[in-house]
Protein backbone atom coordinates (compact mmCIF):
# COMPACT_ATOMS: atom_id res chain seq x y z
CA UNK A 1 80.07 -22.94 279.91
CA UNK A 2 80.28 -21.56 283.29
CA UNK A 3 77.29 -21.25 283.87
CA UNK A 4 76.28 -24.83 282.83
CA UNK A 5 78.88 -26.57 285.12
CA UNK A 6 77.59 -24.28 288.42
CA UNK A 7 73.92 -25.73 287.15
CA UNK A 8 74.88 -29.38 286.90
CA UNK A 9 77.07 -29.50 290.31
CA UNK A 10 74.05 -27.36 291.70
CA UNK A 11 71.27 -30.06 291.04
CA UNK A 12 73.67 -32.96 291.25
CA UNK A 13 74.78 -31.61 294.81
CA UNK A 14 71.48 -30.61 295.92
CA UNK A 15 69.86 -34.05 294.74
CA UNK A 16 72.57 -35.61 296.78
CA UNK A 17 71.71 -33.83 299.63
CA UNK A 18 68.29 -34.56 299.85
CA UNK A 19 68.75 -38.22 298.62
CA UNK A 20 70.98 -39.06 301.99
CA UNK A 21 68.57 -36.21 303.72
CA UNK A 22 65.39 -38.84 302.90
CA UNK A 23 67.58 -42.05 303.31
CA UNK A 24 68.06 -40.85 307.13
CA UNK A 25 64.33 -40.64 307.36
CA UNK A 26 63.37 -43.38 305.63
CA UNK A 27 65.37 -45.59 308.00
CA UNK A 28 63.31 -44.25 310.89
CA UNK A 29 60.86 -46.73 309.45
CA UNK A 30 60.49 -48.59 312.49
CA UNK A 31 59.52 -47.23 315.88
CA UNK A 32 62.94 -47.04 318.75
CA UNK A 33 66.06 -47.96 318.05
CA UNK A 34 68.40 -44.52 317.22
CA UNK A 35 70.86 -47.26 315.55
CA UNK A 36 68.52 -48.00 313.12
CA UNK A 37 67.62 -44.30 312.02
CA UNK A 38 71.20 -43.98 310.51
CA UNK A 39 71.38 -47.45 308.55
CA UNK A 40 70.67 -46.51 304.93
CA UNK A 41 72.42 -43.33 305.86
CA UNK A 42 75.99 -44.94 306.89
CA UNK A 43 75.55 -47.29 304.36
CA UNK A 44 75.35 -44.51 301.70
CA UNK A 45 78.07 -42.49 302.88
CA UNK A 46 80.12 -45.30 302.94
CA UNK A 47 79.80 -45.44 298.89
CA UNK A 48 79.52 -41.16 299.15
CA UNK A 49 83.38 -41.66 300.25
CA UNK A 50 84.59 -43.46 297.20
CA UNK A 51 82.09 -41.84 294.41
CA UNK A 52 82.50 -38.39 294.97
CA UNK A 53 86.45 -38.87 294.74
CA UNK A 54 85.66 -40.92 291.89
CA UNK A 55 83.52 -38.14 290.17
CA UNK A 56 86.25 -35.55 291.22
CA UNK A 57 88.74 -37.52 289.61
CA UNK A 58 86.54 -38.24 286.22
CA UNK A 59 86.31 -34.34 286.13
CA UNK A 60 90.10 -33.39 286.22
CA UNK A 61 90.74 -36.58 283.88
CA UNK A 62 90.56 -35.72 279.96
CA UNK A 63 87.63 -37.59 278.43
CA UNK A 64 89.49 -38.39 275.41
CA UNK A 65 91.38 -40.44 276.59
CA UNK A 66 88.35 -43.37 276.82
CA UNK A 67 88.61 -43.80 273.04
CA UNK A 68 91.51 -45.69 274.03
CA UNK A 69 89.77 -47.08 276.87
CA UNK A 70 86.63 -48.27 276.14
CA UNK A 71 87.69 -51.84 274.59
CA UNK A 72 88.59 -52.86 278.35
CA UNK A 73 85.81 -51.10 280.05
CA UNK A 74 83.29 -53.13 277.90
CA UNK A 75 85.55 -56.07 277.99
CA UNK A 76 85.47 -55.99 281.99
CA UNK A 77 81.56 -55.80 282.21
CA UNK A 78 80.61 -58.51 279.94
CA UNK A 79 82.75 -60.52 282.05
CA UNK A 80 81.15 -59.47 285.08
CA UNK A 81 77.99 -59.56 283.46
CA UNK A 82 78.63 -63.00 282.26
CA UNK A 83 79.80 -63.90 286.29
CA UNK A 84 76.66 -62.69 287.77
CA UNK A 85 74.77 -64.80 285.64
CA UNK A 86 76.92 -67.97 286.03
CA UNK A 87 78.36 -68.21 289.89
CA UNK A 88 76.31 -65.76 291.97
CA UNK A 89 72.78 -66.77 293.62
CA UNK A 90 70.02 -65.42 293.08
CA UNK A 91 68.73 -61.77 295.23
CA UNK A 92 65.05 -62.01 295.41
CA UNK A 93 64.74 -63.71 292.34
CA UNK A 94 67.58 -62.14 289.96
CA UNK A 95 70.59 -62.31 289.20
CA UNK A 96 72.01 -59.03 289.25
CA UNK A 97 74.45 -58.58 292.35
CA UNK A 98 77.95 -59.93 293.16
CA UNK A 99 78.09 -60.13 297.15
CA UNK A 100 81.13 -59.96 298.85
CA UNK A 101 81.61 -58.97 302.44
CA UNK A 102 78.52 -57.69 302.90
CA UNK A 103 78.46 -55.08 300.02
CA UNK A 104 76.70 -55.67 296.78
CA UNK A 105 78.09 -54.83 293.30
CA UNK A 106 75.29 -54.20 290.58
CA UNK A 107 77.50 -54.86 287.16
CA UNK A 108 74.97 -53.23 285.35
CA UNK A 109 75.35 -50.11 286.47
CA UNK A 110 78.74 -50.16 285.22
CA UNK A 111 77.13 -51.52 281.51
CA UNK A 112 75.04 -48.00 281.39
CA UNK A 113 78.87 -46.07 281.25
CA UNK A 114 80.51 -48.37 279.16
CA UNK A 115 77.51 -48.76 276.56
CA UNK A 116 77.40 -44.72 276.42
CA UNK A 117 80.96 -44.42 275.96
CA UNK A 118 81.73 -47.13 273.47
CA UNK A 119 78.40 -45.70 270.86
CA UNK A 120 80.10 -42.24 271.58
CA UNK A 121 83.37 -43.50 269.87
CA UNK A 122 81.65 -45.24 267.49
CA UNK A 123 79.48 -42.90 266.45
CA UNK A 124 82.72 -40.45 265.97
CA UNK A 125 84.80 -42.92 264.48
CA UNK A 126 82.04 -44.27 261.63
CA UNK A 127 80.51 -40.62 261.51
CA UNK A 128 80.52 -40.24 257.91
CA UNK A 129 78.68 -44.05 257.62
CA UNK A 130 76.29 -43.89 259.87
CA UNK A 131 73.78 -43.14 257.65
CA UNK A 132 74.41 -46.79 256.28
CA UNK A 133 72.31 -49.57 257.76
CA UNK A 134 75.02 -51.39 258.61
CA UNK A 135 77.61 -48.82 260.37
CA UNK A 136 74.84 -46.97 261.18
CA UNK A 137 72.36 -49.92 262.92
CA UNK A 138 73.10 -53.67 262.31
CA UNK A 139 77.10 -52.90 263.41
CA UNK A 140 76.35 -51.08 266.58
CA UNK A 141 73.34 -52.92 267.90
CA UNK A 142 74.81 -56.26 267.35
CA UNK A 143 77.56 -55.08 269.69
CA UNK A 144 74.82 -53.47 272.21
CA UNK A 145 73.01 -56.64 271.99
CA UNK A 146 75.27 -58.51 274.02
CA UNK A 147 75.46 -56.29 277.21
CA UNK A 148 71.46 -55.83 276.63
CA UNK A 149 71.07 -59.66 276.15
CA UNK A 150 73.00 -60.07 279.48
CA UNK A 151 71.41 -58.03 281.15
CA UNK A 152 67.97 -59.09 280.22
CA UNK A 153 69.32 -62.80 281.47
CA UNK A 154 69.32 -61.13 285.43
CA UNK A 155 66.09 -60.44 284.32
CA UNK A 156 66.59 -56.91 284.79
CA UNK A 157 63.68 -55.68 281.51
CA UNK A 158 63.62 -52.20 283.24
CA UNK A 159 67.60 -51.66 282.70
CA UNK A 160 67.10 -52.97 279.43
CA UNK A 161 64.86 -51.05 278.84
CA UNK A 162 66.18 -47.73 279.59
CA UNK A 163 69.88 -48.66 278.08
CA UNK A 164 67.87 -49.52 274.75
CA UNK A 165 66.28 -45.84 274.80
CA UNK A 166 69.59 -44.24 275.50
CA UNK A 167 71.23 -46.20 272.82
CA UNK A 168 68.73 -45.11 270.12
CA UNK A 169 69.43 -41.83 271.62
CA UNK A 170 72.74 -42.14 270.98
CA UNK A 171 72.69 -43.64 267.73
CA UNK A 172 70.11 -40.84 266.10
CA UNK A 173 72.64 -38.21 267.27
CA UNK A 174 75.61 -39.99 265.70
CA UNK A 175 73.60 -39.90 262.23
CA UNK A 176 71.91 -42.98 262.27
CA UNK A 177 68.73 -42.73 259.77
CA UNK A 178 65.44 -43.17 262.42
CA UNK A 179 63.68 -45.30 260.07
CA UNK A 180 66.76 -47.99 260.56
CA UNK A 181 66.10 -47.93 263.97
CA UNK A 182 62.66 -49.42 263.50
CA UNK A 183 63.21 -53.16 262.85
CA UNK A 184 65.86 -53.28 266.19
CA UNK A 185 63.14 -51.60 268.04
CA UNK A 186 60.24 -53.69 266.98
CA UNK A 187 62.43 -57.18 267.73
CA UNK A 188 63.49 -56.24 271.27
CA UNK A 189 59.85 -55.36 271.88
CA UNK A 190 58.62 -58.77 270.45
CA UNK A 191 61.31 -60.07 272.55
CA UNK A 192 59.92 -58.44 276.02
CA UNK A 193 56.63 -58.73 275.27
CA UNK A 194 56.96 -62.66 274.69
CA UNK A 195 58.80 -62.54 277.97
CA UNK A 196 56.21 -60.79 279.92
CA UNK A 197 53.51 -63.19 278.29
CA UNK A 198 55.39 -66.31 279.56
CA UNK A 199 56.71 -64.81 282.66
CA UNK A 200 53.74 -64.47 285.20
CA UNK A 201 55.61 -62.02 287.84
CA UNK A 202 56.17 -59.50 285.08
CA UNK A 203 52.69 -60.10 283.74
CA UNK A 204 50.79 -59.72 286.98
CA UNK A 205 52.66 -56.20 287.56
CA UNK A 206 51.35 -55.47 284.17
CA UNK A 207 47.70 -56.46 284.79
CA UNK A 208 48.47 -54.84 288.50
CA UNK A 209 49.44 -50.97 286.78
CA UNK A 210 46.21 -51.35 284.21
CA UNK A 211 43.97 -52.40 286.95
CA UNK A 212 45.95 -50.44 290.12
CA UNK A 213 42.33 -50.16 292.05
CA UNK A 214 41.31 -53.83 291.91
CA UNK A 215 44.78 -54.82 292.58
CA UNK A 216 45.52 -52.56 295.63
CA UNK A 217 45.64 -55.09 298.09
CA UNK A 218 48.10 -57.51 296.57
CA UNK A 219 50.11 -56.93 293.24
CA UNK A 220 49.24 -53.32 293.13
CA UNK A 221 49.91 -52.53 296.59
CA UNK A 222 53.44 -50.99 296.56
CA UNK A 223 52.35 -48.50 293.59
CA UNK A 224 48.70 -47.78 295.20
CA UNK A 225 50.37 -47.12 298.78
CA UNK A 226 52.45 -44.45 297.15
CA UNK A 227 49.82 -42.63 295.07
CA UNK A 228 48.20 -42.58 298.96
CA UNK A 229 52.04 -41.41 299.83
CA UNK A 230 51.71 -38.64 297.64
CA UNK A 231 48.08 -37.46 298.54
CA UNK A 232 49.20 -37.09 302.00
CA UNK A 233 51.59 -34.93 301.40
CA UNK A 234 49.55 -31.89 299.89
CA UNK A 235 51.23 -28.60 298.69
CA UNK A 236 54.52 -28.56 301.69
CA UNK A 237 53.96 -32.20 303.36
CA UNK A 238 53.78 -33.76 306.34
CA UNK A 239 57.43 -32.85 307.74
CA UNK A 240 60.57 -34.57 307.52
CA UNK A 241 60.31 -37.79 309.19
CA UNK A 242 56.83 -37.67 309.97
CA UNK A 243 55.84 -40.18 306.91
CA UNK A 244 53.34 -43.24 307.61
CA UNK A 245 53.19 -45.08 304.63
CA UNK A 246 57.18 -45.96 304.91
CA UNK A 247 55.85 -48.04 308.12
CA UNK A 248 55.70 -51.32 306.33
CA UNK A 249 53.06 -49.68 303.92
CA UNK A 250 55.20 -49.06 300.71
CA UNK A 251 58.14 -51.58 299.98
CA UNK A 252 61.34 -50.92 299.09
CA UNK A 253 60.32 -47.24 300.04
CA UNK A 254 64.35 -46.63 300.15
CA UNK A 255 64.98 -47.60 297.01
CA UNK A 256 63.04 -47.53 294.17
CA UNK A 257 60.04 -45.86 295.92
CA UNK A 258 62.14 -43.13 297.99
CA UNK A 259 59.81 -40.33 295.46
CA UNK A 260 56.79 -41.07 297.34
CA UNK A 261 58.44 -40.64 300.67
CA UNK A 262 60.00 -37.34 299.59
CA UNK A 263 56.11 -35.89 298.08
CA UNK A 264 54.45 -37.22 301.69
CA UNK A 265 57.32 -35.66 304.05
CA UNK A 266 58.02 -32.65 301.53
CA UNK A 267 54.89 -32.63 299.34
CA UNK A 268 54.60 -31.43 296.41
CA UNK A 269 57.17 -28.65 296.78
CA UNK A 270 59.64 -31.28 297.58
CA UNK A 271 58.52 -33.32 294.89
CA UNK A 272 59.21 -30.02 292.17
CA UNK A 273 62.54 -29.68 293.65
CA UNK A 274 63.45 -32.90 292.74
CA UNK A 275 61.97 -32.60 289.16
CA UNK A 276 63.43 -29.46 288.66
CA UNK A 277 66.82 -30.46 289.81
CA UNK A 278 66.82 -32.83 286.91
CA UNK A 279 65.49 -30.71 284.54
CA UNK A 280 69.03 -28.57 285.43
CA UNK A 281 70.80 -31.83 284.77
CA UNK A 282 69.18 -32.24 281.39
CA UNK A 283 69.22 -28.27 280.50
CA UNK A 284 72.80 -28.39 281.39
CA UNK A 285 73.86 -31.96 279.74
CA UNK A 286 72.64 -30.43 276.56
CA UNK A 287 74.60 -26.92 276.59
CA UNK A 288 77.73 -28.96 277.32
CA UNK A 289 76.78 -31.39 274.84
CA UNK A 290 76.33 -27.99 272.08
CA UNK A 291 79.14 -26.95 273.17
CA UNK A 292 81.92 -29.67 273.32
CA UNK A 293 85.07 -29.78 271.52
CA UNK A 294 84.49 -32.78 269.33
CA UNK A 295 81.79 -35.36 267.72
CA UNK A 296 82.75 -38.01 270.48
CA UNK A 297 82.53 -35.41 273.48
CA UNK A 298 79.01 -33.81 271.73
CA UNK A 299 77.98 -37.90 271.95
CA UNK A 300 79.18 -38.70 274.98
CA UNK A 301 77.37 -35.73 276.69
CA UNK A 302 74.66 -36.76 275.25
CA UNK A 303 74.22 -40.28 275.87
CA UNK A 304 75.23 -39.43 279.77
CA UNK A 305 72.49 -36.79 279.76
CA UNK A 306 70.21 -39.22 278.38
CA UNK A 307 71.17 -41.54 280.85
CA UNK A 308 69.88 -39.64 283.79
CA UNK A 309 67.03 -37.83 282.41
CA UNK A 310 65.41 -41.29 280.85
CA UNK A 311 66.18 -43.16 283.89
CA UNK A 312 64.98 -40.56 286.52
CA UNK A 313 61.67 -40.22 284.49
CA UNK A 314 61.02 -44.08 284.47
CA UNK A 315 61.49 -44.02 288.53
CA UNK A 316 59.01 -41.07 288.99
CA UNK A 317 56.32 -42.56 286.32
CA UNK A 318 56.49 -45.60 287.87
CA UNK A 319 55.85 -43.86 291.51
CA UNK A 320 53.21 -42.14 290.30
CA UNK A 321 51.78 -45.14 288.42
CA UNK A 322 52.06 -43.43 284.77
CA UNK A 323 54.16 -46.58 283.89
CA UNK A 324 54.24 -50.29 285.11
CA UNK A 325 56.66 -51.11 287.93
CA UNK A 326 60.22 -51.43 286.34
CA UNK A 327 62.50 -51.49 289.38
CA UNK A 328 64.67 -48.67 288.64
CA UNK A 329 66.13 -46.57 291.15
CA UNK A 330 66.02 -42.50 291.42
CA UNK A 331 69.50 -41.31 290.32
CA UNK A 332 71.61 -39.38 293.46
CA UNK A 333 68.33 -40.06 296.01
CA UNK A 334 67.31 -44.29 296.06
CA UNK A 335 69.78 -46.05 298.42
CA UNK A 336 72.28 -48.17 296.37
CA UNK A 337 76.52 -47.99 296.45
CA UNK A 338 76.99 -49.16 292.49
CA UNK A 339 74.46 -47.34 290.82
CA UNK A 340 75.25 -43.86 293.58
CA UNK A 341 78.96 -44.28 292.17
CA UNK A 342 78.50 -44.85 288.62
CA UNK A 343 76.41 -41.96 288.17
CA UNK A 344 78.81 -39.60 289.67
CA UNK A 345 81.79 -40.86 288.03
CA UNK A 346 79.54 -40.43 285.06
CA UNK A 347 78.59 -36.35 286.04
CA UNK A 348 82.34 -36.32 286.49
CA UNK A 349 83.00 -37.14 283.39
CA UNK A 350 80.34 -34.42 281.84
CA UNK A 351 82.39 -32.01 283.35
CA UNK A 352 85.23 -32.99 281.99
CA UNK A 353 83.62 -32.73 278.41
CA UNK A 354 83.07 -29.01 279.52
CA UNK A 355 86.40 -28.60 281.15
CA UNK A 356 87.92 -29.27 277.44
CA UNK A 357 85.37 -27.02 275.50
CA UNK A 358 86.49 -25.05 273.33
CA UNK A 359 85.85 -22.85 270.39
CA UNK A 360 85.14 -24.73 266.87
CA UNK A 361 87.05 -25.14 263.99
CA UNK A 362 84.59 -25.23 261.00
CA UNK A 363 86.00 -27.43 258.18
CA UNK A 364 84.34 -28.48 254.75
CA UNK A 365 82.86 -31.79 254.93
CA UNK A 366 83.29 -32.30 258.91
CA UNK A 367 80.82 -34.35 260.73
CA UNK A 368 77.56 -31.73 261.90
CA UNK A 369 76.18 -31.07 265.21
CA UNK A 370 72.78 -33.19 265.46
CA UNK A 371 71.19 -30.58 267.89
CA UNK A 372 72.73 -27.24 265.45
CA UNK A 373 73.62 -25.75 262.29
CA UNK A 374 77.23 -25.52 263.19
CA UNK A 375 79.61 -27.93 261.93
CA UNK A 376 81.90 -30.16 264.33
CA UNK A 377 85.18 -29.80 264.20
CA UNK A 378 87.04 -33.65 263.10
CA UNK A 379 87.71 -35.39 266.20
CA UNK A 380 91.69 -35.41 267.60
């Protein structure tokens, strides 16, 4: 387990780095003022003061105890959820940000931790009916529907999106039958399609991604500008800082598009460091997911794991144009205080998983291990 906790703060800490590393040159977007090369930068360090506390503290604090929890951390974002939607204006078009003294507070960043840790304690608490359509499907995607229908409202369809994958994730590792998952599936999709059909933003950046080189000098502009990002950069880049198409040429080049800055400055080693530092994430997510010391730490490992890995490979496909734009930032790199402190708190609470590893007890009956052959030991 050791060796699985170095990996994860490894990548985590070196993903970090590099994330406020770019964030410093990505604010040298434009030409003079020294002021301006450390805004994203301050900004981020600002939240880098509370979150990596945060984490530290999620790590010494005994996961367990959120099966007590978890009623008022999904209680506290619906309501937030719910006061986005109703009393804050709309940020370029969506409502997903509460504003207040100049910060910004994305609520559903908080709705990725909470979903993942309320289907972990369901999943161990109903783990001998989840192979049931109703414990096992109808029960717990009724009560994912409403943080997924709220956060569709924002409209935020990539969030939804990727919480909906991680859920099913979640849900076929508790011992929910696949087949179940089918019908749930095939509605939400009916659901977001009919919204991307009546909704012509969403279906011009759908038309833009299938038609990228017609569409290169309007809709598809952002993702065409970084595929010319990343040919720039070759095999070791053009040097840090040196960048061009972060002059104006790729938007929102500190957020969700910070991947294309890293392959032209870096290249494409920079751009395999950053994959491989969340392949450690995932490799190591999983061994402490084997290896915890109940059903709802082996879920709860799992669904955080999940989170990251699905999330991270949504920002670079959409970078490098395999999927349509979905607005999703880069875990630890993109510039953003909510989602930067969430998903520490949330490695933090990984390692606390591991912290409280232990050896097995293999009892007759007891709920099994959905990536082994060994038996979990009953939960408590």
């Amino acid at each position: 387990m050791r060796y699985a906790t170095t990996l994860l703060v490894f990548c985590v800490a070196g993903l970090l780095a590099l994330g406020l590393t770019m964030l410093f040159s990505a604010s040298n977007s434009s030409a003079g003022a020294p002021a301006e090369g450390a805004r994203f930068l301050m900004a981020q360090l600002k939240w880098c003061i509370l979150a990596v506390p945060a984490a530290v503290a999620a790590a010494c604090f005994d996961y367990r105890l959120l099966k007590k929890w978890w009623p008022v951390l999904l209680a506290v974002t619906v309501l937030l959820l719910a006061y986005v939607l109703v009393f804050e204006k709309p940020v370029n078009g969506a409502r997903r940000w509460i504003v207040k003294g100049g910060y910004q507070f994305q609520p559903s960043e908080m709705a990725k931790l909470a979903l993942v840790i309320f289907l972990a304690w369901y999943g161990e608490r109903f783990s001998h009916r989840m192979k049931s359509f109703l414990h096992g499907v109808v029960i717990p995607c009724a009560a994912a529907g409403v943080v997924l229908g709220l956060v569709f409202r924002g409209p935020d369809v990539g969030t939804t999106l990727l919480l909906t994958c991680v859920c099913g994730i979640v849900l076929l590792c508790a011992g929910a039958r696949a087949r179940y998952l089918v019908l749930p599936a095939v509605i939400l999709l009916t659901v977001v399609g009919a919204f991307v059909a009546t909704n012509s933003n969403r279906s011009e950046r759908i038309h833009s991604w299938l038609n990228l080189e017609e569409t290169r000098r309007d809709r598809g502009a952002q993702q065409w500008q970084a595929q010319l990002a990343i040919g720039a950069g070759g095999l070791a880049g053009k040097g840090l800082g040196e960048g061009r198409q972060k002059m104006g040429w790729v938007p929102e080049h500190h957020t969700d598009f910070i991947f294309a800055v890293v392959a032209e400055e870096l290249g494409l080693i920079g751009g395999l460091f950053v994959i491989l530092g969340f392949m450690g994430v995932l490799v190591a997510g999983m061994w402490i997911a084997l290896h915890a010391s109940d059903v709802f730490g082996t879920l709860l490992a799992t669904g955080i794991t999940a989170l990251i890995a699905v999330q991270a490979f949504i920002n670079i496909g959409v970078v490098t144009a395999t999927l349509p734009n979905k607005g999703l930032a880069l875990p630890f790199i993109s510039y953003g205080g909510s989602s930067l402190l969430f998903m520490l708190v949330a490695v933090g609470v990984l390692l606390s998983v591991a912290r409280q590893a232990r050896p097995r007890l293999v009892e007759a009956g007891s709920p099994r291990n959905p990536f082994s052959d060994l038996p979990l030991a009953e939960a408590g």
